[in-house]
C-alpha atoms as a PDB file:
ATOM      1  CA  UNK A   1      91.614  83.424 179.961  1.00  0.00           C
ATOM      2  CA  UNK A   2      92.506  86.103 177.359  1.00  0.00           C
ATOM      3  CA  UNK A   3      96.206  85.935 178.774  1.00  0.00           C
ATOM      4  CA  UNK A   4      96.399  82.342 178.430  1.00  0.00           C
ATOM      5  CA  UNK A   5      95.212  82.877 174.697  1.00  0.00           C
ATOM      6  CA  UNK A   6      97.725  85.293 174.199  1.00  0.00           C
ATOM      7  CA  UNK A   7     100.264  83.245 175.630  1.00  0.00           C
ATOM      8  CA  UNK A   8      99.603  80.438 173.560  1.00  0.00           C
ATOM      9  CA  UNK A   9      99.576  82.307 170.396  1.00  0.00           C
ATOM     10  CA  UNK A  10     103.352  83.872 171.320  1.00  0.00           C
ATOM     11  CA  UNK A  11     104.462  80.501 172.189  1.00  0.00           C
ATOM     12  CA  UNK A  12     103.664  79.349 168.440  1.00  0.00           C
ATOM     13  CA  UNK A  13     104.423  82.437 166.425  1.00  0.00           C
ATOM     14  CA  UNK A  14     108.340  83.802 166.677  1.00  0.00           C
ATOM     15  CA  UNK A  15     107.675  86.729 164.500  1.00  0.00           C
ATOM     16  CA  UNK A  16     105.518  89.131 164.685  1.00  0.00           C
ATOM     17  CA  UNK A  17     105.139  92.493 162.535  1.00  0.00           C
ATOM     18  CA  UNK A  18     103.493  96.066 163.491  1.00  0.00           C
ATOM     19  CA  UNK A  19     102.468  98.000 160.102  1.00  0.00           C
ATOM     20  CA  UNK A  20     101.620 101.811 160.771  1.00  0.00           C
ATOM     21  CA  UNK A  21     102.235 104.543 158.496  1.00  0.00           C
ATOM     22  CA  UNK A  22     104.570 107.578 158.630  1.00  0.00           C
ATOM     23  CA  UNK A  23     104.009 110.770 156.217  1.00  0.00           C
ATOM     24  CA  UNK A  24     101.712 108.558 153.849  1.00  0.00           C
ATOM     25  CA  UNK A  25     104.292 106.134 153.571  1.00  0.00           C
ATOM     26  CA  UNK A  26     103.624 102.440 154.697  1.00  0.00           C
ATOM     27  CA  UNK A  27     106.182 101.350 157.613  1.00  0.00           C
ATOM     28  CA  UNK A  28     106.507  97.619 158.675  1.00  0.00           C
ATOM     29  CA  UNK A  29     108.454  96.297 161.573  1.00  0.00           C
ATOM     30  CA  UNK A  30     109.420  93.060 162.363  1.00  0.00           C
ATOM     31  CA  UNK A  31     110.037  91.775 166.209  1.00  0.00           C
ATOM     32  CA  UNK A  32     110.848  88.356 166.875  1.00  0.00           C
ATOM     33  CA  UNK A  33     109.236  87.344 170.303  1.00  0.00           C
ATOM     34  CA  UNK A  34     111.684  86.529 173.130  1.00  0.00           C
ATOM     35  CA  UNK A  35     110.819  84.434 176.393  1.00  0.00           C
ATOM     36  CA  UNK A  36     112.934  84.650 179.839  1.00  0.00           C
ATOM     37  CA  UNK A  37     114.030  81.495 181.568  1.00  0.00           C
ATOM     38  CA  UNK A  38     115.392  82.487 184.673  1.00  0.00           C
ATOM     39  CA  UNK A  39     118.129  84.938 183.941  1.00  0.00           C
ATOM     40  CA  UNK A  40     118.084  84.052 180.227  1.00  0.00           C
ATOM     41  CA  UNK A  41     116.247  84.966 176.976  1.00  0.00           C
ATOM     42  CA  UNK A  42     115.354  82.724 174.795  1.00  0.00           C
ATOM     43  CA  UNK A  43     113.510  82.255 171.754  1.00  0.00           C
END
């Protein structure tokens, strides 16, 4: 059940950030969610 929910929200968001911090200093990054098809990614 919690997979499916998962699943569902990647399959409606793209992008998704990760914020942490790094010597007091915000850091954002920004990965874009990719799906296989076979032997292809897509997004």
């Amino acid at each position: 059940m919690i997979m499916e929910k998962a699943f569902e929200f990647l399959s409606k968001h793209k992008d998704v950030a990760f914020a942490t911090v790094e010597q007091d200093k915000p850091k954002i990054r920004v990965f874009q969610i990719m799906k296989q098809k076979g032997h292809i990614l897509v997004c």
